[in-house]
C-alpha atoms as a PDB file:
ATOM      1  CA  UNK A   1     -36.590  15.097 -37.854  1.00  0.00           C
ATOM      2  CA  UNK A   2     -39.818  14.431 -35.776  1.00  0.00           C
ATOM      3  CA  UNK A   3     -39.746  11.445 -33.540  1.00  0.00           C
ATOM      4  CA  UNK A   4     -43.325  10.354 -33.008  1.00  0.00           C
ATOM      5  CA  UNK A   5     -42.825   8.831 -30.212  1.00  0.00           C
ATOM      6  CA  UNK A   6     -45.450   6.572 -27.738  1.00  0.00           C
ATOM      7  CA  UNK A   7     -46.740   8.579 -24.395  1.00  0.00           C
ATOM      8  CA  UNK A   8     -45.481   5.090 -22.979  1.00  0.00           C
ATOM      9  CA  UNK A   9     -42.133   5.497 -24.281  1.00  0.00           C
ATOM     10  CA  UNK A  10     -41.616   2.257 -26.820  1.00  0.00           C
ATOM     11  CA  UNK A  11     -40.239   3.333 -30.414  1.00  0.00           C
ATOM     12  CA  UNK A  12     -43.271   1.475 -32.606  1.00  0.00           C
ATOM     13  CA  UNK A  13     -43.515   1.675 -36.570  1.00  0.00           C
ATOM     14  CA  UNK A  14     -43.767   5.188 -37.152  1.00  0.00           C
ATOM     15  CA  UNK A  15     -40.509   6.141 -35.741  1.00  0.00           C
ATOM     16  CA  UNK A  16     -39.055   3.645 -36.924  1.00  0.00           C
ATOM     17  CA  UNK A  17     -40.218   5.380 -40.674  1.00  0.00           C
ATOM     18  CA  UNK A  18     -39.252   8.440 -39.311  1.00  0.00           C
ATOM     19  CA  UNK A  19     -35.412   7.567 -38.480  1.00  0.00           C
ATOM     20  CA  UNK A  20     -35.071   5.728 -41.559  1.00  0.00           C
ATOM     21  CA  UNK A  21     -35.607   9.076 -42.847  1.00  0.00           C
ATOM     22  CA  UNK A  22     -33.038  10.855 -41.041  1.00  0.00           C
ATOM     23  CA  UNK A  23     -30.443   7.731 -41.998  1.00  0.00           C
ATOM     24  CA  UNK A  24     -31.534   8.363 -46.181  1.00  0.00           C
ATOM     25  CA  UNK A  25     -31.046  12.295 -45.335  1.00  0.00           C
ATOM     26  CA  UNK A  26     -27.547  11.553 -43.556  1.00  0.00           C
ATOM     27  CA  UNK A  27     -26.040   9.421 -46.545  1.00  0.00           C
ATOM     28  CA  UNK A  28     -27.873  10.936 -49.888  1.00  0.00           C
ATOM     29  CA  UNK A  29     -26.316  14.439 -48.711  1.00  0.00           C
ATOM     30  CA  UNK A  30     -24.355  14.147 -45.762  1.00  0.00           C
ATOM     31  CA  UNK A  31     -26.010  16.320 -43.247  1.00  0.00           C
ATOM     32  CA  UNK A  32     -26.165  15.976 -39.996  1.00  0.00           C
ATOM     33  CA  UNK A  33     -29.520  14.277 -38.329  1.00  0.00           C
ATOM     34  CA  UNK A  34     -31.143  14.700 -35.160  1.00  0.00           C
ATOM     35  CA  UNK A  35     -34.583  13.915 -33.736  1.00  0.00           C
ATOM     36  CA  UNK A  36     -36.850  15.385 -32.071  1.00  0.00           C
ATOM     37  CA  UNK A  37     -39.117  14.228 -29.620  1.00  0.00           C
ATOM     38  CA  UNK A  38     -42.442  15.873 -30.907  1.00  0.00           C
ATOM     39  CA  UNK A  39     -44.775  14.206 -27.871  1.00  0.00           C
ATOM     40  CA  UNK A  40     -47.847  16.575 -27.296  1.00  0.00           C
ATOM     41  CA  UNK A  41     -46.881  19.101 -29.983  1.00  0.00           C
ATOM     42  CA  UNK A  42     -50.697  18.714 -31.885  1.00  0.00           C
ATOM     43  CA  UNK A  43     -51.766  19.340 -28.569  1.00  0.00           C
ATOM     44  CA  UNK A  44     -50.289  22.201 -27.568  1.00  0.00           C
ATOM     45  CA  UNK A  45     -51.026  23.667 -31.190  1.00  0.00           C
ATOM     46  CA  UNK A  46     -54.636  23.075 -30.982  1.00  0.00           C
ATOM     47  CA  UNK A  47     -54.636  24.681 -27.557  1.00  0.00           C
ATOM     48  CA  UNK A  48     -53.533  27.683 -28.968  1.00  0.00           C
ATOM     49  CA  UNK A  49     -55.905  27.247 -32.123  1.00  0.00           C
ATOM     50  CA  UNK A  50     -58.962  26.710 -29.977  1.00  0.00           C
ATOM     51  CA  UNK A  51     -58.013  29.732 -27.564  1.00  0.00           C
ATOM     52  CA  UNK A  52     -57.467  31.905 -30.674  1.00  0.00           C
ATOM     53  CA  UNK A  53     -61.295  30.804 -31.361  1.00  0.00           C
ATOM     54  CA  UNK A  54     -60.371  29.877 -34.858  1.00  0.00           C
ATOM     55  CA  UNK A  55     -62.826  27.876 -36.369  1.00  0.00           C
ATOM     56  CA  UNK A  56     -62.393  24.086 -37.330  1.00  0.00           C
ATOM     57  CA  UNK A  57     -61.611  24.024 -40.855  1.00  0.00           C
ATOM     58  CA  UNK A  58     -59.461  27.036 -40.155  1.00  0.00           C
ATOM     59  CA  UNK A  59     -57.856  24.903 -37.573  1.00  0.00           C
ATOM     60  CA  UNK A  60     -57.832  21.867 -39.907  1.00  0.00           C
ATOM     61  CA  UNK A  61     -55.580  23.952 -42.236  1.00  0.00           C
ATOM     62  CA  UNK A  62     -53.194  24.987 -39.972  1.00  0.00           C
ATOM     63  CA  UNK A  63     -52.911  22.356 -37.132  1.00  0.00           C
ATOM     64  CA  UNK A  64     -49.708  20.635 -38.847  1.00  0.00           C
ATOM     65  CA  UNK A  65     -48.005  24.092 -39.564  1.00  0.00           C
ATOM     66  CA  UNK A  66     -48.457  25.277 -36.175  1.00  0.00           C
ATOM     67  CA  UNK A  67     -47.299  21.550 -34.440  1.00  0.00           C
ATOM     68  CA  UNK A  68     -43.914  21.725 -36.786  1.00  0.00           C
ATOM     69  CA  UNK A  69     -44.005  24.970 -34.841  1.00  0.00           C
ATOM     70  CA  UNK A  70     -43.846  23.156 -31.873  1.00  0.00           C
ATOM     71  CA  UNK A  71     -41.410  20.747 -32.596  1.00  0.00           C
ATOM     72  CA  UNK A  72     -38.582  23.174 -34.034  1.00  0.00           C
ATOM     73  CA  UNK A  73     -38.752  25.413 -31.226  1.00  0.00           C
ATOM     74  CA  UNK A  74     -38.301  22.374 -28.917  1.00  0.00           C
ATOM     75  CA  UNK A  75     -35.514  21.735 -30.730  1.00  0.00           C
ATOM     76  CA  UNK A  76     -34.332  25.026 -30.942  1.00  0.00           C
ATOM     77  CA  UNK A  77     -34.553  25.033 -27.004  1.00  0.00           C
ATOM     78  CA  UNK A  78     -32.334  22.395 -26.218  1.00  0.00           C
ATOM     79  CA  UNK A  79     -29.716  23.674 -28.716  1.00  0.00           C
ATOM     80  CA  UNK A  80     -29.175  26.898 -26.835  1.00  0.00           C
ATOM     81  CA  UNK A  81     -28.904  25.307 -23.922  1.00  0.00           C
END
């Protein structure tokens, strides 16, 4: 599960939502949860999306997709590690 959380560090509402989540996932069916820190992953996508010269509502359509992106490669990363 994404973690938004702050640049400054501080867990504030929305991760809060976000590992309630993971803890309705764990006990409805069991499975394993982990979070991941997903910090600067919008940016990074809409670096790529602006480099690729794509135009804003393409970019609008796709910014999410590409950020979840992100955010399971990260977490892919530290796995193989």
């Amino acid at each position: 599960v994404g973690l938004p959380i702050n640049m400054n560090g501080p867990v504030g509402p929305s991760p809060a939502r976000c590992q309630a989540f993971g803890k309705l996932i764990r006990e409805a069916k069991g499975l394993p949860v982990t979070y991941q820190d997903e910090r600067l992953s919008t940016v990074a996508a809409q670096r790529v999306l602006l480099e690729g010269n794509l135009s804003r509502a393409k970019r609008k359509k796709v910014i999410d997709k590409l950020a979840a992106v992100y955010i399971l490669q990260g977490y892919l990363d530290s796995i193989a590690k």
